[in-house]
Protein backbone atom coordinates (compact mmCIF):
# COMPACT_ATOMS: atom_id res chain seq x y z
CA UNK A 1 -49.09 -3.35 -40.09
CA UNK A 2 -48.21 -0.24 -42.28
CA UNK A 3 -47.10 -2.46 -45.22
CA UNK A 4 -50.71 -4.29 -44.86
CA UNK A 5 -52.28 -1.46 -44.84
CA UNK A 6 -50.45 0.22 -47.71
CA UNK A 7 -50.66 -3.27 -50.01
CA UNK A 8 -54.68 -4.25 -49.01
CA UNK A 9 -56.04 -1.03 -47.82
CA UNK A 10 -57.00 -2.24 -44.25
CA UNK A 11 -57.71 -0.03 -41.95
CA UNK A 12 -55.65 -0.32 -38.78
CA UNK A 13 -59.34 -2.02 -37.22
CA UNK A 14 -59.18 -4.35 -39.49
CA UNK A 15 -56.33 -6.02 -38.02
CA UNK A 16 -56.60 -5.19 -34.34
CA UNK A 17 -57.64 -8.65 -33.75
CA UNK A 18 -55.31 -10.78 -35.29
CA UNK A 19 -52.65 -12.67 -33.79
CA UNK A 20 -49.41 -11.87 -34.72
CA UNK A 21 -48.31 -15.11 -35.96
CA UNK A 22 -51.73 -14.01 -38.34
CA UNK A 23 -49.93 -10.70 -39.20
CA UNK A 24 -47.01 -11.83 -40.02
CA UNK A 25 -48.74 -14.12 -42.68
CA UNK A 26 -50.90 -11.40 -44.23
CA UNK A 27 -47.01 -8.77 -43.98
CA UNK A 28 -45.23 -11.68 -46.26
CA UNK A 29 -48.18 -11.09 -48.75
CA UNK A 30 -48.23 -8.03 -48.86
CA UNK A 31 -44.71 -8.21 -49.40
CA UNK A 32 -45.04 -10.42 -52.02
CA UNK A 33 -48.12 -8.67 -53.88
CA UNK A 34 -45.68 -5.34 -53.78
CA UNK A 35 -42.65 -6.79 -55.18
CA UNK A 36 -44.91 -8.77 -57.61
CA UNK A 37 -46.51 -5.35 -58.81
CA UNK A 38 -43.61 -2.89 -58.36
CA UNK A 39 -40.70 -4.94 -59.11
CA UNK A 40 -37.58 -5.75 -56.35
């Protein structure tokens, strides 16, 4: 949740009711947005 957070700027609320299979989808972009923006 800490890399959505850091990525989107959610607030941990934001994502207290999402499923995890949900979370997971939203961690790969951030993820992806990160490495896209910061380099890997």
């Amino acid at each position: 949740m800490a890399d959505i957070a850091l990525v989107f700027h959610w607030a941990p609320e934001q994502m207290q009711g999402m499923a995890l299979h949900e979370l997971m989808d939203w961690r790969e972009r951030a993820i992806e947005r990160w490495e896209r923006t910061h380099g890997a």
